[in-house]
C-alpha atoms as a PDB file:
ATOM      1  CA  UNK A   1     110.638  94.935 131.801  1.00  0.00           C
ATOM      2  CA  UNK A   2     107.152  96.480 132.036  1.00  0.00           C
ATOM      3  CA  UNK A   3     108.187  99.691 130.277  1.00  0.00           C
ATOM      4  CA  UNK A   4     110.087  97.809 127.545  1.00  0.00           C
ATOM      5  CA  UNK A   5     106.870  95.964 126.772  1.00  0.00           C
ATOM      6  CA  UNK A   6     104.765  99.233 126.542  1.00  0.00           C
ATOM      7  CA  UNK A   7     107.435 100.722 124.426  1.00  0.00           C
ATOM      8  CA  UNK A   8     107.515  97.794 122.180  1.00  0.00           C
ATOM      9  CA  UNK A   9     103.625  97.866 121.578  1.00  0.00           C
ATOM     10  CA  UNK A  10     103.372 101.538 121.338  1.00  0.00           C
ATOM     11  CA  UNK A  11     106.250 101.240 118.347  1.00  0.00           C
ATOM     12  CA  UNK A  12     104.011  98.610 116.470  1.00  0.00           C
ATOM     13  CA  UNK A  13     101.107 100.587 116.931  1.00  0.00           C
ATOM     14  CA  UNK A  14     102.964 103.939 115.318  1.00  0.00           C
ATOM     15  CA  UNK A  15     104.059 101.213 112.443  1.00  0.00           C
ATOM     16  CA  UNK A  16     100.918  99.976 111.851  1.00  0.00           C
ATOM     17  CA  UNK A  17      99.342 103.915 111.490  1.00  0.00           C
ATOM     18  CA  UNK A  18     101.879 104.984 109.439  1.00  0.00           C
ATOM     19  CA  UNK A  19     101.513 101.376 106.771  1.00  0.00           C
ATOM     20  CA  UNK A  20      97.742 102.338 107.469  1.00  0.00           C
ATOM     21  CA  UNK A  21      98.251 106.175 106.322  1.00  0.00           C
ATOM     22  CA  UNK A  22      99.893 105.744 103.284  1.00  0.00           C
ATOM     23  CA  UNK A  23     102.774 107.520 104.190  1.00  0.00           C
ATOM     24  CA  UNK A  24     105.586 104.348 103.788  1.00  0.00           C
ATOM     25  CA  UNK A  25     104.126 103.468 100.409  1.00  0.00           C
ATOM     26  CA  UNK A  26     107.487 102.700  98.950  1.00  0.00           C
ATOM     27  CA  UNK A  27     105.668 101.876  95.411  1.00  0.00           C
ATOM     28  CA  UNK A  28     104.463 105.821  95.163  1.00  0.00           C
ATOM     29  CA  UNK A  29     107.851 106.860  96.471  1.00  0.00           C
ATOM     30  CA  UNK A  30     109.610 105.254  93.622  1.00  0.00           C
ATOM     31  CA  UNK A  31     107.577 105.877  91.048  1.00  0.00           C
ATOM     32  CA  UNK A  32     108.006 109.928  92.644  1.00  0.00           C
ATOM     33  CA  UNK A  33     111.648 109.570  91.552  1.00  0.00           C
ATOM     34  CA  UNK A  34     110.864 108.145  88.441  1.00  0.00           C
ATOM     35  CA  UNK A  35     108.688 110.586  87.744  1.00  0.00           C
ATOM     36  CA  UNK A  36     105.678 108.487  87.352  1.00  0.00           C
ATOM     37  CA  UNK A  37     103.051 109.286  89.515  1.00  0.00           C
ATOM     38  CA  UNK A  38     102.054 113.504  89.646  1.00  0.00           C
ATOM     39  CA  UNK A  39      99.883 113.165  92.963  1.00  0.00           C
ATOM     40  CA  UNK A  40     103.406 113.476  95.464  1.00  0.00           C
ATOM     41  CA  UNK A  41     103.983 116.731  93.391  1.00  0.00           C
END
């Protein structure tokens, strides 16, 4: 149970970097197939 906890927070944590570092910005991402927005070029 203890390991399944640890696992659980250590997946939020890796969430909350990635949110934090831009990289699931799902706005940018669209607008990259929409060819909107140069700066994922």
């Amino acid at each position: 149970m203890k390991n399944k906890i640890l696992t659980l927070l250590v997946g939020i944590y890796f969430g909350i970097v990635l949110v934090k570092s831009r990289v699931i910005a799902w706005q940018e991402i669209n607008d990259m197939f929409h060819f909107k927005d140069p700066y994922m070029y």
